[in-house]
PDB file of N, CA and C in Angstrom:
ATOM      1  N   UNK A   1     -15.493  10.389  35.923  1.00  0.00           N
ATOM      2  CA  UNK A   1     -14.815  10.904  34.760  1.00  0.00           C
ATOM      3  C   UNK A   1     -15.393  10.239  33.511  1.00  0.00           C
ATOM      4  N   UNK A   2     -15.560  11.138  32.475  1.00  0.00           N
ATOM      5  CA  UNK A   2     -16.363  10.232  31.117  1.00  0.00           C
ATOM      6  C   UNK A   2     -15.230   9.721  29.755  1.00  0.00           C
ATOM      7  N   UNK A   3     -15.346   8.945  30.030  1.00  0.00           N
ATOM      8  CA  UNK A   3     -14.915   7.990  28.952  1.00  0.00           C
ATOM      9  C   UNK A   3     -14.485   8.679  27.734  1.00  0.00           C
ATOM     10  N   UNK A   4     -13.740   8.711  26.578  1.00  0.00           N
ATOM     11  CA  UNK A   4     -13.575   9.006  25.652  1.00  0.00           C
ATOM     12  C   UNK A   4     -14.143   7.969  24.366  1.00  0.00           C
ATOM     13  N   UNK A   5     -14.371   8.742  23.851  1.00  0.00           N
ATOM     14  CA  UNK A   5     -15.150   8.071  22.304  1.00  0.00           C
ATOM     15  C   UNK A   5     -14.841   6.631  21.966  1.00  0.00           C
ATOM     16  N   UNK A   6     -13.362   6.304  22.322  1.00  0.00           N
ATOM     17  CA  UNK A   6     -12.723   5.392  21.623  1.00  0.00           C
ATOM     18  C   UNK A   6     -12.429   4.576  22.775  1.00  0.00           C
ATOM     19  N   UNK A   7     -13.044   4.755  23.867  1.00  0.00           N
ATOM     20  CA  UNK A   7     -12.974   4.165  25.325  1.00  0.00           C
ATOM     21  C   UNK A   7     -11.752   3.843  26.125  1.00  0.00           C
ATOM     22  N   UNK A   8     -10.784   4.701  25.659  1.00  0.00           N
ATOM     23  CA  UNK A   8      -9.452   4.821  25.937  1.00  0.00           C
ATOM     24  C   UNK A   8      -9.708   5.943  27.434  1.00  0.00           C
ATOM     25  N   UNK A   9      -7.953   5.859  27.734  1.00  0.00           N
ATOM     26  CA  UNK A   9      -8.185   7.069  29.409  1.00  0.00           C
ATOM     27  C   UNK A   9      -7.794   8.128  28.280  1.00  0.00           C
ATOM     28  N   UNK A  10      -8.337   9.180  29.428  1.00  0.00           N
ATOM     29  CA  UNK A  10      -8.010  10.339  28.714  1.00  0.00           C
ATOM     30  C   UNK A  10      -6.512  10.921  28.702  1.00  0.00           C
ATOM     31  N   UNK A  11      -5.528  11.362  28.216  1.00  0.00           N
ATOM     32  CA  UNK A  11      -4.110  11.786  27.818  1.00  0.00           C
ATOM     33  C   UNK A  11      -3.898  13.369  28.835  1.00  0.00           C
ATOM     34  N   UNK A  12      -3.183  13.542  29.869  1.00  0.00           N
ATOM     35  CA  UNK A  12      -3.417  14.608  30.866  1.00  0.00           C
ATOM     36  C   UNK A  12      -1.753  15.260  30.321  1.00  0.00           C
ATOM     37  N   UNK A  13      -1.944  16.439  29.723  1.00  0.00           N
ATOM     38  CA  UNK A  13      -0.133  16.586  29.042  1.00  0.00           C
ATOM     39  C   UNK A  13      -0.113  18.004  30.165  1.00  0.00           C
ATOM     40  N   UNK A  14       1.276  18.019  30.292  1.00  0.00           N
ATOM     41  CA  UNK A  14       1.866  18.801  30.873  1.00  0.00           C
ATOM     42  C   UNK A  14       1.796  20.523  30.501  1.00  0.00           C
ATOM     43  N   UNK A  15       1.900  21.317  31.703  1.00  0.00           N
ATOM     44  CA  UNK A  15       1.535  22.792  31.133  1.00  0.00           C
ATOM     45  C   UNK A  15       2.882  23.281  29.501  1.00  0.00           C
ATOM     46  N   UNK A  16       2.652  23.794  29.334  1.00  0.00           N
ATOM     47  CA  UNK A  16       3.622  24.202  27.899  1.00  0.00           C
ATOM     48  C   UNK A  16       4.865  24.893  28.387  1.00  0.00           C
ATOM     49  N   UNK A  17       6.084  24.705  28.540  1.00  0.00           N
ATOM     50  CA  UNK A  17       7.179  25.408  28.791  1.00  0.00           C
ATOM     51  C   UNK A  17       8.050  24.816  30.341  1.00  0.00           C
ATOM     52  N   UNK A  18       7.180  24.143  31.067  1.00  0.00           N
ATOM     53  CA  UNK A  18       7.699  23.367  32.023  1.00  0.00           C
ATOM     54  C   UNK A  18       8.720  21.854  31.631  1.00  0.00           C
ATOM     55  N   UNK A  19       9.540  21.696  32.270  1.00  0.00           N
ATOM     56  CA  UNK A  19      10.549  20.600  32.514  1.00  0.00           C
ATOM     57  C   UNK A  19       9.777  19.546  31.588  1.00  0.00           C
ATOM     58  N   UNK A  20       8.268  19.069  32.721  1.00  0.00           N
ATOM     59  CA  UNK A  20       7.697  17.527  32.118  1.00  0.00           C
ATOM     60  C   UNK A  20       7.360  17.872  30.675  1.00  0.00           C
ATOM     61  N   UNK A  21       6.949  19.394  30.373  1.00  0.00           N
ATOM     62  CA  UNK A  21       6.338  19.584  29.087  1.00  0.00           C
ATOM     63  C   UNK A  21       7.760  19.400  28.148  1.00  0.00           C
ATOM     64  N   UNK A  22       8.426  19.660  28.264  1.00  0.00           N
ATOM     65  CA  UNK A  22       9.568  19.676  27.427  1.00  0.00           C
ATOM     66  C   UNK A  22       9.814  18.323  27.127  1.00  0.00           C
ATOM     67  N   UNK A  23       9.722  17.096  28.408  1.00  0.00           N
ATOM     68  CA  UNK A  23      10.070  15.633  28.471  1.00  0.00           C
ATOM     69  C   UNK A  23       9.403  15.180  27.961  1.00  0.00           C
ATOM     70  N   UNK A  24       7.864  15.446  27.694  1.00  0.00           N
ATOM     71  CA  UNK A  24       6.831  14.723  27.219  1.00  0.00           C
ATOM     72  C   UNK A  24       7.058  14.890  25.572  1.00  0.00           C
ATOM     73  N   UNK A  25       7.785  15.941  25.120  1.00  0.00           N
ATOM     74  CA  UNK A  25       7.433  16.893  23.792  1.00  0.00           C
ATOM     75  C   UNK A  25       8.980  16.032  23.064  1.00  0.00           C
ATOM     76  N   UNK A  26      10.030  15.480  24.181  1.00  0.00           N
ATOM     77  CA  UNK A  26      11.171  14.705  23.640  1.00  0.00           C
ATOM     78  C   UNK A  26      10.477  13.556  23.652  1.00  0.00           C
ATOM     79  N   UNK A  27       9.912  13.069  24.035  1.00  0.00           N
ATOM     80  CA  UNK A  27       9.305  11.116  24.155  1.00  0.00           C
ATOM     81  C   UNK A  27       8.301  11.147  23.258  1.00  0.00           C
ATOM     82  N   UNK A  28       7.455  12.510  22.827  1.00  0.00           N
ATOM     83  CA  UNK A  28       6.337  12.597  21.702  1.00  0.00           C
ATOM     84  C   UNK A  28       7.385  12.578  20.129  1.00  0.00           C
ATOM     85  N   UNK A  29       8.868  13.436  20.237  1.00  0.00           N
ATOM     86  CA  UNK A  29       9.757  13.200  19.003  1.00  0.00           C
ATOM     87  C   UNK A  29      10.621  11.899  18.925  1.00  0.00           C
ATOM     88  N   UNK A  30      10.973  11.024  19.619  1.00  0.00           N
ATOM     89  CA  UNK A  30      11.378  10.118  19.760  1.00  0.00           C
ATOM     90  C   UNK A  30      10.358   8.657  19.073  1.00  0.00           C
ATOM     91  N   UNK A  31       9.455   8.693  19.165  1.00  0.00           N
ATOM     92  CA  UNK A  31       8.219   8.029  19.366  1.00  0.00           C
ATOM     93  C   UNK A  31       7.683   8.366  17.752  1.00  0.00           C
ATOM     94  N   UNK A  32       8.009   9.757  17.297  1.00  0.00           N
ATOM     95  CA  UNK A  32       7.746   9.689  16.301  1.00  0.00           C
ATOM     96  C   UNK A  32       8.652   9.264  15.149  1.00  0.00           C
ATOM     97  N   UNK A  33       9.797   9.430  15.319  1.00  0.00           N
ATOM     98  CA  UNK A  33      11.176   8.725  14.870  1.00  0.00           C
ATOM     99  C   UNK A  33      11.503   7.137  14.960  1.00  0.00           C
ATOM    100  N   UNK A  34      10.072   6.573  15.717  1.00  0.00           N
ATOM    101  CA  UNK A  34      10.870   5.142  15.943  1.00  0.00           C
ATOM    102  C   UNK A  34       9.269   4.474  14.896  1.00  0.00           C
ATOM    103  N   UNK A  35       8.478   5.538  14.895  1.00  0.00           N
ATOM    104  CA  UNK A  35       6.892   5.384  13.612  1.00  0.00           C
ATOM    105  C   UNK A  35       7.302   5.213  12.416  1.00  0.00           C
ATOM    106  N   UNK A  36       8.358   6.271  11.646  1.00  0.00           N
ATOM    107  CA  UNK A  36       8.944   6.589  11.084  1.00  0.00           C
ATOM    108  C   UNK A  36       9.932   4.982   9.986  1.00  0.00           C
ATOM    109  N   UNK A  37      10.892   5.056  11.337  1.00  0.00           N
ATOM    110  CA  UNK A  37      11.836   3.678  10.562  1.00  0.00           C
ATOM    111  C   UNK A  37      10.825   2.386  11.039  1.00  0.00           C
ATOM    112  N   UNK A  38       9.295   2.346  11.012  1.00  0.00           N
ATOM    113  CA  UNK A  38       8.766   1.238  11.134  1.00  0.00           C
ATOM    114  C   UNK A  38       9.221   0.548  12.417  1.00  0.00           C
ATOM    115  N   UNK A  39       9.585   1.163  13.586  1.00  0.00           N
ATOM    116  CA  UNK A  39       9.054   0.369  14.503  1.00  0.00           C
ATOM    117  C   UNK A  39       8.805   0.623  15.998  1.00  0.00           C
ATOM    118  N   UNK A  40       7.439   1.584  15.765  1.00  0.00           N
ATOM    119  CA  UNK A  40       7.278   2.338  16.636  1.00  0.00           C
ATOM    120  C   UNK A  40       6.027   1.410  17.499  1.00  0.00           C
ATOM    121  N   UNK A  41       5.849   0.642  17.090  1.00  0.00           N
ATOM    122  CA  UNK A  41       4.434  -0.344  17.587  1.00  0.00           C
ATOM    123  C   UNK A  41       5.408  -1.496  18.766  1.00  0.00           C
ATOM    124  N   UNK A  42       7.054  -1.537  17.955  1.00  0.00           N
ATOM    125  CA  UNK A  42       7.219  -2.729  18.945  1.00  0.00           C
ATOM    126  C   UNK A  42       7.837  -3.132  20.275  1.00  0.00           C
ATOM    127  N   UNK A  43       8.284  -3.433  21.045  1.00  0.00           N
ATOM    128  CA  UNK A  43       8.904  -3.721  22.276  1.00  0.00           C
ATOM    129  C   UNK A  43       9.954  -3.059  22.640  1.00  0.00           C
ATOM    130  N   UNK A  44      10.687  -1.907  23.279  1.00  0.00           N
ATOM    131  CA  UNK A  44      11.414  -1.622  23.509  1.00  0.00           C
ATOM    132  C   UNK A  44      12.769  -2.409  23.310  1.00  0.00           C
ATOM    133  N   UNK A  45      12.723  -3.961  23.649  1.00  0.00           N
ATOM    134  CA  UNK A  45      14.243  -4.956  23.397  1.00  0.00           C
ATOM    135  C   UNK A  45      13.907  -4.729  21.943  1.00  0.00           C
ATOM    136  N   UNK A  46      12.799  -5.214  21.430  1.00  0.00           N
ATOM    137  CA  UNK A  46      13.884  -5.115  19.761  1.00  0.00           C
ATOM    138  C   UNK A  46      14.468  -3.662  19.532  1.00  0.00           C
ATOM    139  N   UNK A  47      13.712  -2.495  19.607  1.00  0.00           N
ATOM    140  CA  UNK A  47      14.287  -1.574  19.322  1.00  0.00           C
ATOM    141  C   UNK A  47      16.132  -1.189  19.947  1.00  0.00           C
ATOM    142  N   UNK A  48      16.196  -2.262  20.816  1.00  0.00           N
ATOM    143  CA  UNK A  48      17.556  -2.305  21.544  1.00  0.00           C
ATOM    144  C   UNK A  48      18.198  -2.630  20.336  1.00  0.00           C
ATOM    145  N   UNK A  49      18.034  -4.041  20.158  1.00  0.00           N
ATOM    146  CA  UNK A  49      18.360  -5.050  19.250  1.00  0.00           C
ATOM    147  C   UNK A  49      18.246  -4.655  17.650  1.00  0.00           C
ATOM    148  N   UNK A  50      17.791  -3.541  17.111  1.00  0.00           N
ATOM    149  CA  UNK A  50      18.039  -3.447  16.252  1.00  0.00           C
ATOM    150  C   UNK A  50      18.876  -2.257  15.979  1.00  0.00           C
ATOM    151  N   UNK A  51      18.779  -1.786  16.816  1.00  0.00           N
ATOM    152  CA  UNK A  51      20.277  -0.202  17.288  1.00  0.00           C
ATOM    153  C   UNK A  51      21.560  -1.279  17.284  1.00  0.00           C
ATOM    154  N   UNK A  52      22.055  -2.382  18.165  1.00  0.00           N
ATOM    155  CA  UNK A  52      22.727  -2.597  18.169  1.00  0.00           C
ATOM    156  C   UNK A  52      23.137  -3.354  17.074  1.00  0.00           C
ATOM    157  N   UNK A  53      22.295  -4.243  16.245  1.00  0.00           N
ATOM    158  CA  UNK A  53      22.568  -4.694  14.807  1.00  0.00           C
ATOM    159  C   UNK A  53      23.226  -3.652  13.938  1.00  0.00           C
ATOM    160  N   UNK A  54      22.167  -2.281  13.563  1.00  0.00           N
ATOM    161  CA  UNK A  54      23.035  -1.397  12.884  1.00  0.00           C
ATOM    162  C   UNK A  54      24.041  -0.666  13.543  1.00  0.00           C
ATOM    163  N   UNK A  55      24.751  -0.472  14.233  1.00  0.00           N
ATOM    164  CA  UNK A  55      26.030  -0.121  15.286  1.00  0.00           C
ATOM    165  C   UNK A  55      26.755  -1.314  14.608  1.00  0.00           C
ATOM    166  N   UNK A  56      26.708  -2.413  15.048  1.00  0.00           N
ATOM    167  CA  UNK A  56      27.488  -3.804  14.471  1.00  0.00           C
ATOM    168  C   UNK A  56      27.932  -3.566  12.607  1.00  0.00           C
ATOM    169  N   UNK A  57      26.580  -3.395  12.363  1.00  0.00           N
ATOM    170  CA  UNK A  57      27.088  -3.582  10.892  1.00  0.00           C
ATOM    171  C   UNK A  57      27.968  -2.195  10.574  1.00  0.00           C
ATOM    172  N   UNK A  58      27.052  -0.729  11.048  1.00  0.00           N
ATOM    173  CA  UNK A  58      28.167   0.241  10.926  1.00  0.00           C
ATOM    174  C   UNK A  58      29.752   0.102  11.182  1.00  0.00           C
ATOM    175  N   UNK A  59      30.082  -0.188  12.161  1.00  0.00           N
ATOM    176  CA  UNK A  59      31.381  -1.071  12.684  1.00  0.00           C
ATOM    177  C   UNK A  59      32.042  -1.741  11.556  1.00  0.00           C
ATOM    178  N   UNK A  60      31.608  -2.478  11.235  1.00  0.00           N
ATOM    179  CA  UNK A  60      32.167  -3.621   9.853  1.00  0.00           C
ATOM    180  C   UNK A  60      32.099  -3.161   8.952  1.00  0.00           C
ATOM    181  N   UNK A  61      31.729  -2.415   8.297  1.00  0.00           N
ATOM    182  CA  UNK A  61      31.775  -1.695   7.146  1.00  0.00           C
ATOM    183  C   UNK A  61      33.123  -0.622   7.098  1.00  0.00           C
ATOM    184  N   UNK A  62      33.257   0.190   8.476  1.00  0.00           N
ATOM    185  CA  UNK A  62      34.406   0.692   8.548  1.00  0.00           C
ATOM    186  C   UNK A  62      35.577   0.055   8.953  1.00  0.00           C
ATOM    187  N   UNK A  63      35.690  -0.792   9.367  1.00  0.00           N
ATOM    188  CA  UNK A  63      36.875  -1.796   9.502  1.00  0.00           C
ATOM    189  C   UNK A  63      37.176  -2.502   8.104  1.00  0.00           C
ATOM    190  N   UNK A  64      36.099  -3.078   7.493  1.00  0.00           N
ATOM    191  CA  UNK A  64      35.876  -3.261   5.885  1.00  0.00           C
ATOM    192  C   UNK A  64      37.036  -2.194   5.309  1.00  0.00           C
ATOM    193  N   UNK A  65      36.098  -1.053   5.104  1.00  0.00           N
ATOM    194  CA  UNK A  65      37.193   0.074   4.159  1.00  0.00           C
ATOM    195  C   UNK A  65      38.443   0.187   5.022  1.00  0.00           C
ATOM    196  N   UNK A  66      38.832   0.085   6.442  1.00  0.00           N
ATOM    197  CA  UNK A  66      39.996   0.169   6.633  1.00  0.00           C
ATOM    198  C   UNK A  66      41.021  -0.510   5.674  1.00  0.00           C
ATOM    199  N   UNK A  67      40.419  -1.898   5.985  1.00  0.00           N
ATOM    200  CA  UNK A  67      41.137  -3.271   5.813  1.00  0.00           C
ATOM    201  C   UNK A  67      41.408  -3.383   3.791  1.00  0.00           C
ATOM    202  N   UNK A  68      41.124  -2.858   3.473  1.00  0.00           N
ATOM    203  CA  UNK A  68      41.020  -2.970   2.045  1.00  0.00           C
ATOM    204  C   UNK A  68      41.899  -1.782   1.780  1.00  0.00           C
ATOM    205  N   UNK A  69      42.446  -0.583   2.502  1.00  0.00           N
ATOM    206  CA  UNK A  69      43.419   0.679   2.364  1.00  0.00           C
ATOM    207  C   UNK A  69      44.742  -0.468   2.091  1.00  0.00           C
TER     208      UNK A  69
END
């Protein structure tokens, strides 16, 4: 098999309209959404870890405006 330019493997995507094609086409929008808020390069745990930071702070902010009614 020949090598690609950039000496990477080559990318084998799924036929168009099938199950994996659909899965591949959600993990290709996902992936581009995590490029997006800057942090699509890093480790899956931070991306945990920073969902659950903003969840946390979302949280407190509405308990905040509760608490101040």
């Amino acid at each position: 098999m020949k090598k690609s330019r950039k000496g990477r493997r080559r990318q084998h995507l799924a036929k168009v309209g099938t199950r994996a094609g659909a899965r591949q086409e959600e993990h290709n929008e996902r992936e581009a959404i995590a490029d997006t808020m800057g942090i699509g390069g890093a480790a899956s745990w931070v991306k945990w870890i920073a969902l659950a930071l903003c969840a946390f702070v979302l949280v407190g902010a509405i308990v905040a405006l509760i608490a101040l009614d």
